[in-house]
C-alpha atoms as a PDB file:
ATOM      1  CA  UNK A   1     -24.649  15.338   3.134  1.00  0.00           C
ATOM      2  CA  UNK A   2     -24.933  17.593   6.396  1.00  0.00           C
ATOM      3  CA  UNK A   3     -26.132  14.100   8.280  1.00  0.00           C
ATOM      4  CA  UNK A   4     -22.598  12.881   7.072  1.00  0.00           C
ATOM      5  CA  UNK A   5     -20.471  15.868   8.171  1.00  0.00           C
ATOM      6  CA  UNK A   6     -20.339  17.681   5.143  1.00  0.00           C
ATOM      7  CA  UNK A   7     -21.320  21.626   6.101  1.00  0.00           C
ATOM      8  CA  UNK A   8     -23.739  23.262   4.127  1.00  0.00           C
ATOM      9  CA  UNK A   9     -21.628  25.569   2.624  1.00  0.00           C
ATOM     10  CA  UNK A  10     -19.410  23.097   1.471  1.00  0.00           C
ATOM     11  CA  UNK A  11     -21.361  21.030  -0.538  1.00  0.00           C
ATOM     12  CA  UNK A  12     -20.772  22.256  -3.709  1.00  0.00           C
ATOM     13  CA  UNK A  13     -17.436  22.152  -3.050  1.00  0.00           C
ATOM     14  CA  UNK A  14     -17.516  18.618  -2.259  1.00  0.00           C
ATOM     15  CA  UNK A  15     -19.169  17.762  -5.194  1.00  0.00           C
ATOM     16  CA  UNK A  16     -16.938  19.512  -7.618  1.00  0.00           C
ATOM     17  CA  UNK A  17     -13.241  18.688  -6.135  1.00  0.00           C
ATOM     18  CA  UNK A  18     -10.372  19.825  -7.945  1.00  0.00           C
ATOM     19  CA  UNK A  19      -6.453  19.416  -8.321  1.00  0.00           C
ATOM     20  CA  UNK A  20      -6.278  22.153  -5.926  1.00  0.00           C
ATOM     21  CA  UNK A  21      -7.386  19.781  -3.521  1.00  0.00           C
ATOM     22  CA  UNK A  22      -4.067  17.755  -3.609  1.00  0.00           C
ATOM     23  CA  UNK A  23      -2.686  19.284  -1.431  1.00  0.00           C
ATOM     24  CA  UNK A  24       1.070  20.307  -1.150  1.00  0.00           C
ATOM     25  CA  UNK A  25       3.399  17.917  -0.775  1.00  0.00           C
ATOM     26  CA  UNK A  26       5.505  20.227   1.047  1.00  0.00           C
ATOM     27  CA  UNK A  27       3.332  20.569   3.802  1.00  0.00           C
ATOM     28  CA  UNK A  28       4.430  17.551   5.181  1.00  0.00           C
ATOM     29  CA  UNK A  29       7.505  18.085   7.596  1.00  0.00           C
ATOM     30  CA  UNK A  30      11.001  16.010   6.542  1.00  0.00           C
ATOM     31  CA  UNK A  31       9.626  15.459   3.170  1.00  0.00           C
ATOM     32  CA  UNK A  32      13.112  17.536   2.191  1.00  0.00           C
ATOM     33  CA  UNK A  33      15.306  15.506   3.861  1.00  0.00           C
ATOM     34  CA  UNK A  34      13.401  11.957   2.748  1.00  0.00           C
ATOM     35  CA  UNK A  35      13.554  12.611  -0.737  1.00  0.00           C
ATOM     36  CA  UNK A  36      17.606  13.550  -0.367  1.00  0.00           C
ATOM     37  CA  UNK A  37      17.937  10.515   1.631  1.00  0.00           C
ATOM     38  CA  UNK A  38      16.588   7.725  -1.071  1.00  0.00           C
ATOM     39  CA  UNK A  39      17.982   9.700  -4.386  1.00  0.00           C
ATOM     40  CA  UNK A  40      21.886   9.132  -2.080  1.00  0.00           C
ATOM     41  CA  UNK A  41      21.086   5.772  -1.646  1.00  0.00           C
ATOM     42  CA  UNK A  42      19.998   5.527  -5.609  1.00  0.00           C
ATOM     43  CA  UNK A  43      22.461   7.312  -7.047  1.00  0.00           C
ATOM     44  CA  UNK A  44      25.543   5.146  -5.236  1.00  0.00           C
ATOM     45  CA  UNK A  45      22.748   1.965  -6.450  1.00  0.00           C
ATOM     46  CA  UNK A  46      23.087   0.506  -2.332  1.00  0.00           C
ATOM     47  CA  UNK A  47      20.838  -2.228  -1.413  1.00  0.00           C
ATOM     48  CA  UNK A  48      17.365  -1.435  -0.669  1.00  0.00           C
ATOM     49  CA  UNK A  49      15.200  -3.138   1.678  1.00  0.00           C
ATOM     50  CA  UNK A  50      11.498  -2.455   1.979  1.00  0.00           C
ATOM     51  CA  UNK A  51       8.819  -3.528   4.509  1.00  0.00           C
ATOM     52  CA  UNK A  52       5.652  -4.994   3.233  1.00  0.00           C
ATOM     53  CA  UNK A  53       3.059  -4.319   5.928  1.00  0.00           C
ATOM     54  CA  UNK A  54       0.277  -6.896   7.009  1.00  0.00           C
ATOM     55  CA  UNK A  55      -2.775  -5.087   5.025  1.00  0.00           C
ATOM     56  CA  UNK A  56      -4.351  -3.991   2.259  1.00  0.00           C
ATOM     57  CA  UNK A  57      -2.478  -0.278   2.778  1.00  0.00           C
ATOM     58  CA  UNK A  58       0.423  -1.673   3.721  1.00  0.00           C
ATOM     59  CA  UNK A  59       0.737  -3.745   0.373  1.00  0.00           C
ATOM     60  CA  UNK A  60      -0.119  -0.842  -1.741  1.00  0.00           C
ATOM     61  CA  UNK A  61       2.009   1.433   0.261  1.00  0.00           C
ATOM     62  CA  UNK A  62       5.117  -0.965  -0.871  1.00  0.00           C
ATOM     63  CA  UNK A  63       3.713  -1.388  -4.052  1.00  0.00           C
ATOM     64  CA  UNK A  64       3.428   2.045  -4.874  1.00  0.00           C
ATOM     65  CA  UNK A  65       6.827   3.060  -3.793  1.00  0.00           C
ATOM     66  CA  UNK A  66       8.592  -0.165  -6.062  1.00  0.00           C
ATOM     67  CA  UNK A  67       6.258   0.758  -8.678  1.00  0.00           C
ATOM     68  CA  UNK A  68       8.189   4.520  -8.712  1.00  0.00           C
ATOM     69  CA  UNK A  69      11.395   3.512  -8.194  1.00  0.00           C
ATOM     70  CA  UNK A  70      12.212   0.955 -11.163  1.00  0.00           C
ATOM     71  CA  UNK A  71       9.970   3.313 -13.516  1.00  0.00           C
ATOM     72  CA  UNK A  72      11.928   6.135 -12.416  1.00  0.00           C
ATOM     73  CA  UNK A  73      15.383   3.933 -12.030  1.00  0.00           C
ATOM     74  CA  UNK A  74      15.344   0.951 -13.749  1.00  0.00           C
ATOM     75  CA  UNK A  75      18.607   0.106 -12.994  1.00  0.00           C
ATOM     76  CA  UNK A  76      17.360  -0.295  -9.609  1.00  0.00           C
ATOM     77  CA  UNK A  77      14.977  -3.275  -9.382  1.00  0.00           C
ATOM     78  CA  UNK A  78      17.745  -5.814  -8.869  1.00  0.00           C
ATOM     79  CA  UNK A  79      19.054  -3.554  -5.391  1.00  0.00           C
ATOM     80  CA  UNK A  80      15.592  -3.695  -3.790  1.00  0.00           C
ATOM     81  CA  UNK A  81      14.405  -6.683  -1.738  1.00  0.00           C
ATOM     82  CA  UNK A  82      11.136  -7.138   0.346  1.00  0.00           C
ATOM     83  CA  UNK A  83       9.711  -9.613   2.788  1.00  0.00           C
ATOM     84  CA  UNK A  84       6.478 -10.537   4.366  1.00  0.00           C
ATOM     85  CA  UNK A  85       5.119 -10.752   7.818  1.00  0.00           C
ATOM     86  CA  UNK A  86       3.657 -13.987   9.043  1.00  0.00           C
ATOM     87  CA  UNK A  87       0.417 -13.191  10.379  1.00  0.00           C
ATOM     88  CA  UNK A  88      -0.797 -10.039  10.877  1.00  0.00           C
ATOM     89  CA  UNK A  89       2.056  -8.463  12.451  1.00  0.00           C
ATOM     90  CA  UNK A  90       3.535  -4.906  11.717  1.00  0.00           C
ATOM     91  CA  UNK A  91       6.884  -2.888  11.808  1.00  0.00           C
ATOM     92  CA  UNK A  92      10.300  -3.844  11.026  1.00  0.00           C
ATOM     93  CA  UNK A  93      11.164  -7.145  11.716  1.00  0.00           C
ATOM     94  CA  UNK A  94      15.482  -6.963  12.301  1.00  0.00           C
ATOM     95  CA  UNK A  95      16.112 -10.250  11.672  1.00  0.00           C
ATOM     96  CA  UNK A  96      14.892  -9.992   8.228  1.00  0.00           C
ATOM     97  CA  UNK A  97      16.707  -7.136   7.307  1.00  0.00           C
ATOM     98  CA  UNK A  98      19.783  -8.568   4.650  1.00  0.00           C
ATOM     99  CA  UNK A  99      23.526  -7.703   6.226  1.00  0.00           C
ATOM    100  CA  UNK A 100      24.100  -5.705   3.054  1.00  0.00           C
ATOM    101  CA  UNK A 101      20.963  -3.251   3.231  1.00  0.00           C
ATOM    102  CA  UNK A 102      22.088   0.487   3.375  1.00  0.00           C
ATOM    103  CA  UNK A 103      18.889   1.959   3.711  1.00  0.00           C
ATOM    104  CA  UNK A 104      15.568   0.774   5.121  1.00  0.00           C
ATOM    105  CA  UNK A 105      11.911   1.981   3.745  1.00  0.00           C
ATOM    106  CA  UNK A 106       8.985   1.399   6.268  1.00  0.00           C
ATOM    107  CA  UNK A 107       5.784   2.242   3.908  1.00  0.00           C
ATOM    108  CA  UNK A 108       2.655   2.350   6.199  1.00  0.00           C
ATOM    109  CA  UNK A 109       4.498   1.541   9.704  1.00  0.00           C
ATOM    110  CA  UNK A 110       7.665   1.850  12.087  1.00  0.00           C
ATOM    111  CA  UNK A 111       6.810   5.611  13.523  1.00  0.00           C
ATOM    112  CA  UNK A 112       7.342   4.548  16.853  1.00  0.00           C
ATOM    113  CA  UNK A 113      10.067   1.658  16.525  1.00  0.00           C
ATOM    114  CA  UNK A 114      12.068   4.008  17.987  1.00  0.00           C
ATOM    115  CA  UNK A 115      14.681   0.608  19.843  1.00  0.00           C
ATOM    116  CA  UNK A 116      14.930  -0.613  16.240  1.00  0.00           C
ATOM    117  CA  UNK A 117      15.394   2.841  14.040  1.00  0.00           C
ATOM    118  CA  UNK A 118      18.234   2.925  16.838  1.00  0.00           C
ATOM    119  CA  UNK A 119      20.012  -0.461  16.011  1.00  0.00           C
ATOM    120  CA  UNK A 120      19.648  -0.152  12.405  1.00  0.00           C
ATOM    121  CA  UNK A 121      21.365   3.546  12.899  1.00  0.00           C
ATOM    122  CA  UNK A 122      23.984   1.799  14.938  1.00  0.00           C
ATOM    123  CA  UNK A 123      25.178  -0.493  12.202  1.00  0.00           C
ATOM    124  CA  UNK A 124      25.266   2.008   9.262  1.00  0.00           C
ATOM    125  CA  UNK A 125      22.203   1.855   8.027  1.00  0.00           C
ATOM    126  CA  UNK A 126      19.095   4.795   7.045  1.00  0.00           C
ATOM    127  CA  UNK A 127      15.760   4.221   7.607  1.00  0.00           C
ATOM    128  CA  UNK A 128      12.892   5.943   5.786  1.00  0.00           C
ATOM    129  CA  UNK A 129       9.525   5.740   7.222  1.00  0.00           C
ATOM    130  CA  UNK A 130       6.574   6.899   5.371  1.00  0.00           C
ATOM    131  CA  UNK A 131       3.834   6.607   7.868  1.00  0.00           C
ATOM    132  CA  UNK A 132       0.060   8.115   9.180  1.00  0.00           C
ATOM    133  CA  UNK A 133       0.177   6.178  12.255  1.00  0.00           C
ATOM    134  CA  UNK A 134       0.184   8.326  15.305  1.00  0.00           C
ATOM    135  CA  UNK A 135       3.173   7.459  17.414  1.00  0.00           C
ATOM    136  CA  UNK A 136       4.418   9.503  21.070  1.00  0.00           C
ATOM    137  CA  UNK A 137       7.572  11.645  18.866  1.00  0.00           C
ATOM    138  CA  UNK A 138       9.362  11.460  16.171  1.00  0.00           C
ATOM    139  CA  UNK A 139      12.534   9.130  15.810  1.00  0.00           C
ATOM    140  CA  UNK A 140      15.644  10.750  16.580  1.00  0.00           C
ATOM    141  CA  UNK A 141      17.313   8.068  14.153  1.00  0.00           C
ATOM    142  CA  UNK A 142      15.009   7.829  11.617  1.00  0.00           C
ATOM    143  CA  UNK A 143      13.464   9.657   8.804  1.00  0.00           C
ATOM    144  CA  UNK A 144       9.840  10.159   9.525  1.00  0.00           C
ATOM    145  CA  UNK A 145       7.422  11.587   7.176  1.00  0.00           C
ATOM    146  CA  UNK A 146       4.246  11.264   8.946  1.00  0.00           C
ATOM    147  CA  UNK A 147       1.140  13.466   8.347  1.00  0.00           C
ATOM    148  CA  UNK A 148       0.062  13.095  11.810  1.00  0.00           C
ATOM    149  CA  UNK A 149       3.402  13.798  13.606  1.00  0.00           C
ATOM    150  CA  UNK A 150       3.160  17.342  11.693  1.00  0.00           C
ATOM    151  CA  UNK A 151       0.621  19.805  10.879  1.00  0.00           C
ATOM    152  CA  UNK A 152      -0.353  18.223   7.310  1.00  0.00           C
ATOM    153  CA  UNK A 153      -4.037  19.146   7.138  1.00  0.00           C
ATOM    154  CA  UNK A 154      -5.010  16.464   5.929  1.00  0.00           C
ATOM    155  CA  UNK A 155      -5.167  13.074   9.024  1.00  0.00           C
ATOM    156  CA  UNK A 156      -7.442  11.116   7.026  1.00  0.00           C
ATOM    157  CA  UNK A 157      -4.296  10.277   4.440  1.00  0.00           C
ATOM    158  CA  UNK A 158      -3.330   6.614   5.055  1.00  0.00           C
ATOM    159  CA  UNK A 159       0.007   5.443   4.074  1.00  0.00           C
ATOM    160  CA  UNK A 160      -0.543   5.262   0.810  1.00  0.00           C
ATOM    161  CA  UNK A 161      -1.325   8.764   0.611  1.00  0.00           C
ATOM    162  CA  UNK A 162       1.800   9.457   2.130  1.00  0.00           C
ATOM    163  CA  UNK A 163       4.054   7.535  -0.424  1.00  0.00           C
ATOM    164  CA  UNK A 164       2.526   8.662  -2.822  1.00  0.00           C
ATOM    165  CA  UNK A 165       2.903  12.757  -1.868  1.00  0.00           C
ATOM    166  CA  UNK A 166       6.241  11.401  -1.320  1.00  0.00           C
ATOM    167  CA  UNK A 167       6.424  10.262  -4.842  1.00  0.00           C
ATOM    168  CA  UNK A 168       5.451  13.739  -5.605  1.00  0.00           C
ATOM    169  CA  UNK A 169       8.021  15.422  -4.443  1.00  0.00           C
ATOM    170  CA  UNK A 170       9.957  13.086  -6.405  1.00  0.00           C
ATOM    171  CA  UNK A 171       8.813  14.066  -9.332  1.00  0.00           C
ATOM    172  CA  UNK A 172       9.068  17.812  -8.418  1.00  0.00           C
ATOM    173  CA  UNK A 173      12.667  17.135  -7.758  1.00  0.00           C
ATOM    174  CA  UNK A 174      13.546  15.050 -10.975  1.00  0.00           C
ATOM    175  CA  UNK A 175      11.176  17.276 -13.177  1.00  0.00           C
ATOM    176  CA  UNK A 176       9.045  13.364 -14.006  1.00  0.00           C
ATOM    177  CA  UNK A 177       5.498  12.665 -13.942  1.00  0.00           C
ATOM    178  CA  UNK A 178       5.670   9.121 -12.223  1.00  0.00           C
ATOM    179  CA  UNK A 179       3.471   9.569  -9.042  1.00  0.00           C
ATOM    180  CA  UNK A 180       0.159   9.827 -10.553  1.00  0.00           C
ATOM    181  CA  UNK A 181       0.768   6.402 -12.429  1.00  0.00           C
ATOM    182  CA  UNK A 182       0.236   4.875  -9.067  1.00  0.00           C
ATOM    183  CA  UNK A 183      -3.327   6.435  -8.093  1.00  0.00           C
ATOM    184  CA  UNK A 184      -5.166   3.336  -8.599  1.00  0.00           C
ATOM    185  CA  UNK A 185      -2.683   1.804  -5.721  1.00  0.00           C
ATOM    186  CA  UNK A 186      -3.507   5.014  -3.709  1.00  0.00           C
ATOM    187  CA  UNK A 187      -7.139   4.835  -4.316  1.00  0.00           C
ATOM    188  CA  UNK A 188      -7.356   0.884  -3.026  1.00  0.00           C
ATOM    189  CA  UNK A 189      -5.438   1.623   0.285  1.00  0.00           C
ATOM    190  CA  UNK A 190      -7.034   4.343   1.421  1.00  0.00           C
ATOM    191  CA  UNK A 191     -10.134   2.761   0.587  1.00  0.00           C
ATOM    192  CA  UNK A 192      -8.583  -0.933   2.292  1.00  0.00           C
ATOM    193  CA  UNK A 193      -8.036   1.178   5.913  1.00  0.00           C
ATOM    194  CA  UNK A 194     -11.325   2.988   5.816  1.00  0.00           C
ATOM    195  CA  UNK A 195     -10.118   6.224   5.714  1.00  0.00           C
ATOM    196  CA  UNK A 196     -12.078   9.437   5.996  1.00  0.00           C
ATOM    197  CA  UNK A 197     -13.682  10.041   2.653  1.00  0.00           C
ATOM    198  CA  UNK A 198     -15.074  13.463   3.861  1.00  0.00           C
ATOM    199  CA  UNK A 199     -11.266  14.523   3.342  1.00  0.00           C
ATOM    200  CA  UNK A 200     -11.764  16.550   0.076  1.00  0.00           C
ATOM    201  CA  UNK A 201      -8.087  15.620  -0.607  1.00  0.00           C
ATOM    202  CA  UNK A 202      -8.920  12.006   0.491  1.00  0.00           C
ATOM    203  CA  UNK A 203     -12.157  11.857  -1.947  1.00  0.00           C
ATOM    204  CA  UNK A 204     -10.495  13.536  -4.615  1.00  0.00           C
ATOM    205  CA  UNK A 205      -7.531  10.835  -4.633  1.00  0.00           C
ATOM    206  CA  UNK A 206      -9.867   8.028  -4.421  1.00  0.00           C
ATOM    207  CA  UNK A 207     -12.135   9.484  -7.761  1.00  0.00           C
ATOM    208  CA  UNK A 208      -9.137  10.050 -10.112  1.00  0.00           C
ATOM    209  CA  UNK A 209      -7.867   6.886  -8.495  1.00  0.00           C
ATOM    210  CA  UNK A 210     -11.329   4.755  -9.413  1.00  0.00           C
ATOM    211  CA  UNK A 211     -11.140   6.333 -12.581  1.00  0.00           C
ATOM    212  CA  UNK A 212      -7.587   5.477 -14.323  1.00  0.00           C
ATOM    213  CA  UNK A 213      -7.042   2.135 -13.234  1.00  0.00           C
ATOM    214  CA  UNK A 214      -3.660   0.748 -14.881  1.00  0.00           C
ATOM    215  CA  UNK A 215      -2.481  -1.505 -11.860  1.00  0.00           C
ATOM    216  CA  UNK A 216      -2.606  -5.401 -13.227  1.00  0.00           C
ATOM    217  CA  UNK A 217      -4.323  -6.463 -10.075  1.00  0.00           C
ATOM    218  CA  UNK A 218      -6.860  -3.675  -9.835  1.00  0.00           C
ATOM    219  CA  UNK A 219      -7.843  -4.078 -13.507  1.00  0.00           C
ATOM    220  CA  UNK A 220      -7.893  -7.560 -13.067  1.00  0.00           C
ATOM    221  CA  UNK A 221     -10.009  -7.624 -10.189  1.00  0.00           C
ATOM    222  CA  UNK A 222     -12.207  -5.209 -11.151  1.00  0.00           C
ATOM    223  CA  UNK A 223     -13.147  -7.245 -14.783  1.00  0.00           C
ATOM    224  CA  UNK A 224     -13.596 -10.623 -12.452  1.00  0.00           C
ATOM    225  CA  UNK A 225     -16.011  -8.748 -10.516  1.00  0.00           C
ATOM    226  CA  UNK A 226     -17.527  -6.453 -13.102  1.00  0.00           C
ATOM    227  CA  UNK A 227     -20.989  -7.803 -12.109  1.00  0.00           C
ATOM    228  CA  UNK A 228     -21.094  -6.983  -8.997  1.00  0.00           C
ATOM    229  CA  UNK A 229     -19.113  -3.936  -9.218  1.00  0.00           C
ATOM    230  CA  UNK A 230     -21.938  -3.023 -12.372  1.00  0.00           C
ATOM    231  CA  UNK A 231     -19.616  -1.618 -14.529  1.00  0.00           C
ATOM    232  CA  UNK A 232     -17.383   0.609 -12.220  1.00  0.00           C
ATOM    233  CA  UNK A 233     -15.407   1.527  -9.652  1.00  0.00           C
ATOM    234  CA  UNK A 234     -16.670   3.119  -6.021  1.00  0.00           C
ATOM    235  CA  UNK A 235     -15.775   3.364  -2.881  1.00  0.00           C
ATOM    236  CA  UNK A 236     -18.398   0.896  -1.620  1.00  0.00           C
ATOM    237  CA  UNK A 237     -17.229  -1.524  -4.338  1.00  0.00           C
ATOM    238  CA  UNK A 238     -13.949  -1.463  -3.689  1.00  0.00           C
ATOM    239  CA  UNK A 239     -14.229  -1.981   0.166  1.00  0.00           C
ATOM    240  CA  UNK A 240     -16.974  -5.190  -0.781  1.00  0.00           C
ATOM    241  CA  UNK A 241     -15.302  -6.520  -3.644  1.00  0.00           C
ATOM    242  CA  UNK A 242     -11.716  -5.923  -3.755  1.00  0.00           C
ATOM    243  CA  UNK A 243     -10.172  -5.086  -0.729  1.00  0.00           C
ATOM    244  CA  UNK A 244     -11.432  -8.138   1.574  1.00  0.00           C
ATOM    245  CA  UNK A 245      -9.429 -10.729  -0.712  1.00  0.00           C
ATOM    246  CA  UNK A 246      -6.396  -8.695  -0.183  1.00  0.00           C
ATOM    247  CA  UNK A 247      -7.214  -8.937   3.509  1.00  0.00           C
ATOM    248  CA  UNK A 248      -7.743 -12.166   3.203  1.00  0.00           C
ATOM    249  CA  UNK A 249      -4.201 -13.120   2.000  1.00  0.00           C
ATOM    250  CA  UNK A 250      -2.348 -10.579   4.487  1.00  0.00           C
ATOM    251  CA  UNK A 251      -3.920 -12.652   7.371  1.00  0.00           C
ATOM    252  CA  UNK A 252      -4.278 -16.417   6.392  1.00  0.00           C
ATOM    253  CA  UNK A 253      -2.277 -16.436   3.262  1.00  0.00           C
ATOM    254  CA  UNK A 254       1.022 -18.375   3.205  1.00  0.00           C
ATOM    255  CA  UNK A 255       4.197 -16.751   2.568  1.00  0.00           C
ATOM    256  CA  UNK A 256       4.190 -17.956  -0.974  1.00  0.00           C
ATOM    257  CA  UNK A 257       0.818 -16.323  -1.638  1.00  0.00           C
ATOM    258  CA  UNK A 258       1.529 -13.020   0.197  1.00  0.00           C
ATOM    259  CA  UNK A 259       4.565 -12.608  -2.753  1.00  0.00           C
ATOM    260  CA  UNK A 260       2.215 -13.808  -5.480  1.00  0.00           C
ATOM    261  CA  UNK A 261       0.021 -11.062  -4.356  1.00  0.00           C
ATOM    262  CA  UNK A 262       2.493  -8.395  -4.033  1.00  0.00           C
ATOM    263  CA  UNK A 263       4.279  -9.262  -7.455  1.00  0.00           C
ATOM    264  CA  UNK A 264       0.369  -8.490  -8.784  1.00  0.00           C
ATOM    265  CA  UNK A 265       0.234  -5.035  -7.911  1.00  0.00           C
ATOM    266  CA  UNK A 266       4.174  -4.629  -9.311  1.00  0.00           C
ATOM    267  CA  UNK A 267       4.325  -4.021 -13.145  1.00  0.00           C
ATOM    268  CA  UNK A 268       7.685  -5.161 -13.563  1.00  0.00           C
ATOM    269  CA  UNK A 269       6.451  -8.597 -12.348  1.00  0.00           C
ATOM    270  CA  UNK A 270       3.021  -9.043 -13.350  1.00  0.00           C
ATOM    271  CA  UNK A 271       2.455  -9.575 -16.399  1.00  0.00           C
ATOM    272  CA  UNK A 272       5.777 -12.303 -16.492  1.00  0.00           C
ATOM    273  CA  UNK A 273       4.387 -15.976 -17.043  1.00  0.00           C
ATOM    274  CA  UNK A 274       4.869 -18.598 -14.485  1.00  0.00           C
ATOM    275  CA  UNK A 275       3.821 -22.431 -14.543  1.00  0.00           C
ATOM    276  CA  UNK A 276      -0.268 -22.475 -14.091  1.00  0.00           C
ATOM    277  CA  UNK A 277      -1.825 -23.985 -11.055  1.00  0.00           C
ATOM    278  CA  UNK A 278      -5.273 -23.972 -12.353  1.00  0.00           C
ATOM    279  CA  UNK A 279      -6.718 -27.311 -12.126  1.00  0.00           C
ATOM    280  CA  UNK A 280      -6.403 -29.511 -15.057  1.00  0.00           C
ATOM    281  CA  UNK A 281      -4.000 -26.999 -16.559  1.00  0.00           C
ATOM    282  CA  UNK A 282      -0.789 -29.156 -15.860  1.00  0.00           C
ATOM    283  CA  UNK A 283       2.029 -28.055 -18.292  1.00  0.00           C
ATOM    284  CA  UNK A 284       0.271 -24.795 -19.117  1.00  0.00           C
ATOM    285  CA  UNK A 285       1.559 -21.280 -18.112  1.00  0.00           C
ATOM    286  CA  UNK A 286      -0.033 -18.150 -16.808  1.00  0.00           C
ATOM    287  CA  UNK A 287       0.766 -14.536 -15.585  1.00  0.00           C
ATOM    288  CA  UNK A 288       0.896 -13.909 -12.368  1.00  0.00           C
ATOM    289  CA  UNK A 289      -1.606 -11.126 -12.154  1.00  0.00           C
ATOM    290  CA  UNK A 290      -4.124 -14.419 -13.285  1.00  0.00           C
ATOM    291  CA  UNK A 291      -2.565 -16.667 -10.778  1.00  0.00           C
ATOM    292  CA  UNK A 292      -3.097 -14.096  -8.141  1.00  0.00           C
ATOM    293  CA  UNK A 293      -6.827 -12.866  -8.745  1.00  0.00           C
ATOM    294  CA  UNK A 294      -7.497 -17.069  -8.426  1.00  0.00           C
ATOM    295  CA  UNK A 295      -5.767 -17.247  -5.702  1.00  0.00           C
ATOM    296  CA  UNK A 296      -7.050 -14.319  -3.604  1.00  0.00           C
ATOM    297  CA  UNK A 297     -10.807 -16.122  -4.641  1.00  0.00           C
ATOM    298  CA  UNK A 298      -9.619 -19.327  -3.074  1.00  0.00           C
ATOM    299  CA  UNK A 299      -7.281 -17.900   0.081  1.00  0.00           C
ATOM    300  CA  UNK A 300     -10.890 -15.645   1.178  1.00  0.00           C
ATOM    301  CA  UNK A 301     -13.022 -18.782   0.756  1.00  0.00           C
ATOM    302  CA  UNK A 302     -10.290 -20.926   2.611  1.00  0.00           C
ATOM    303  CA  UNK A 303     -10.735 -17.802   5.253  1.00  0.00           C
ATOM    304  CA  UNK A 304     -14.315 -17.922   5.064  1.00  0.00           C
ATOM    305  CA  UNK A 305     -14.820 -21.587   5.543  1.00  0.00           C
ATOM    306  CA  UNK A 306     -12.394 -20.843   8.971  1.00  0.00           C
ATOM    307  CA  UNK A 307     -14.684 -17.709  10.067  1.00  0.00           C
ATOM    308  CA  UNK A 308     -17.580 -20.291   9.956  1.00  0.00           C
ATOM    309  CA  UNK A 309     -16.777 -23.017  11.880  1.00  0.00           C
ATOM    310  CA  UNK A 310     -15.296 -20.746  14.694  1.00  0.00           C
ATOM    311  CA  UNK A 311     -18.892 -19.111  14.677  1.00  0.00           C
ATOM    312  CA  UNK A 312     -20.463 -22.702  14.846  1.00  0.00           C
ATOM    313  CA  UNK A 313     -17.929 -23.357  17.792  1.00  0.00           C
ATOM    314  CA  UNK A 314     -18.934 -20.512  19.646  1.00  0.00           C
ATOM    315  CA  UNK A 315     -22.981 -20.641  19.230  1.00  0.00           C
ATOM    316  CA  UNK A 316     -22.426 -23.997  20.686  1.00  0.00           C
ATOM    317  CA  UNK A 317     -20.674 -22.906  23.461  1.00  0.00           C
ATOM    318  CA  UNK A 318     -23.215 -20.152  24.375  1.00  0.00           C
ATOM    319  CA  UNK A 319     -25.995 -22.663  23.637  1.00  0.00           C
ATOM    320  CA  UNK A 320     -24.652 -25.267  26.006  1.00  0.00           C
END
């Protein structure tokens, strides 16, 4: 553990984390104002829209933050919409922003779309970004809650982990118990973007995270791959099992898949039964969590099969 930049002194530590470890959502600066800002926008029920970013942090970031909001507000799932980036692109994309949105939520992105927070602020409308990307400032027409544009302790929190404290304070405000339901979500992004597991915060999210999983995609992927995941959850099998077929859908997925996928991880849509598109299964239903696990299989070997004959372009090209 020394050889891995853990000190000597702090193995035990390591090895025994506690709650104490999660840290204090109030560390992190503007988390105040945030958490005022989306309970306005819920309580006069305005239009939502939230950004979706282009990986496997970026979906769980969303996810986790749609996840809280219709358990905590149901009458707020039809006011929230969502859209997709083609490619692997990031940020807020204007033109996809509906005319009606009042506020804006940028999970895992936006710090420094400083031209854009501007425009948006121009025409009436908040933006909330929830972000661990490091960025020049923060937005002078934005919320920003970012745990590197403040002295958080904690760097190696991916945005996720941000959300999700953000969901905290949530739940400090309106005296619920909501944010922990999503820990499984936390534990797969901050695995997905290879974040710091020497963090003890970081490691202790991911272990009570790999240990109550609840999501219908995690569970579901997790039983598909039960053999080679042996039984259980770790960080290793996560990263080798899990996250690269969410990858794979973020960058070579179509539009229709990237929703599939996203609807997965959301349990207001999961579990809801949609016409199969299993071979030979014509006529026949399925949930979309089942749809989706297939589907990530067959987007990563479509990727795969790509990945290959690029190599067998370029060895060629050296050769000759």
């Amino acid at each position: 553990m020394v050889n891995r930049g853990i000190p000597y002194n702090e193995i035990y530590h390591y090895t025994h984390l506690t709650k104490k470890d999660n840290l204090s959502c109030d560390l992190l600066k503007n988390i105040d104002k945030a958490a005022e800002m989306l309970l306005k926008h819920i309580n006069a029920q305005d239009e939502i829209y939230m950004i979706v970013d282009s990986d496997a942090d970026g979906y769980t970031a969303a996810a986790t933050m749609m996840n809280y909001i219709t358990e905590a507000f149901p009458n707020m799932k039809d006011h929230i919409s969502y859209s997709f980036h083609e490619g692997k692109k990031h940020g807020i994309n204007l033109l996809a922003v509906p005319a009606s949105t009042k506020l804006v939520i940028a999970a895992d992105s936006s710090s420094n779309d400083y031209a854009i927070h501007q425009q948006l602020h121009s025409c009436g409308i908040d933006v909330l970004v929830l972000d661990h990307h490091i960025a020049e400032k923060e937005s002078e027409n934005a919320c920003v809650v970012n745990n590197q544009l403040c002295d958080y302790p904690n760097k190696s929190l991916s945005g996720v982990g941000v959300v999700y404290k953000f969901c905290q304070k949530l739940d400090e405000i309106l005296h619920m118990h909501c944010a922990d339901n999503q820990l499984d979500l936390v534990m797969l992004g901050l695995i997905g973007d290879v974040m710091d597991l020497r963090s003890f915060e970081t490691r202790y999210l991911c272990e009570l995270g790999m240990h109550q999983v609840h999501n219908p995609f995690i569970s579901s992927m997790a039983e598909k791959n039960a053999f080679s995941l042996k039984g259980e959850l770790t960080p290793i099998g996560v990263a080798f099992y899990i996250v690269p077929l969410v990858n794979a859908i973020t960058r070579v997925g179509s539009m229709e898949e990237k929703e599939l996928l996203f609807k997965s991880m959301l349990y207001s849509e999961a579990y809801k039964e949609v016409p199969s598109t299993k071979r030979g299964c014509k006529g026949q239903t399925e949930t979309i969590v089942e749809q989706a696990v297939r589907v990530c299989t067959n987007v990563k070997n479509r990727q795969t099969k790509v990945r290959d004959a690029a190599v067998e372009t370029i060895e060629r090209v050296i050769k000759e």
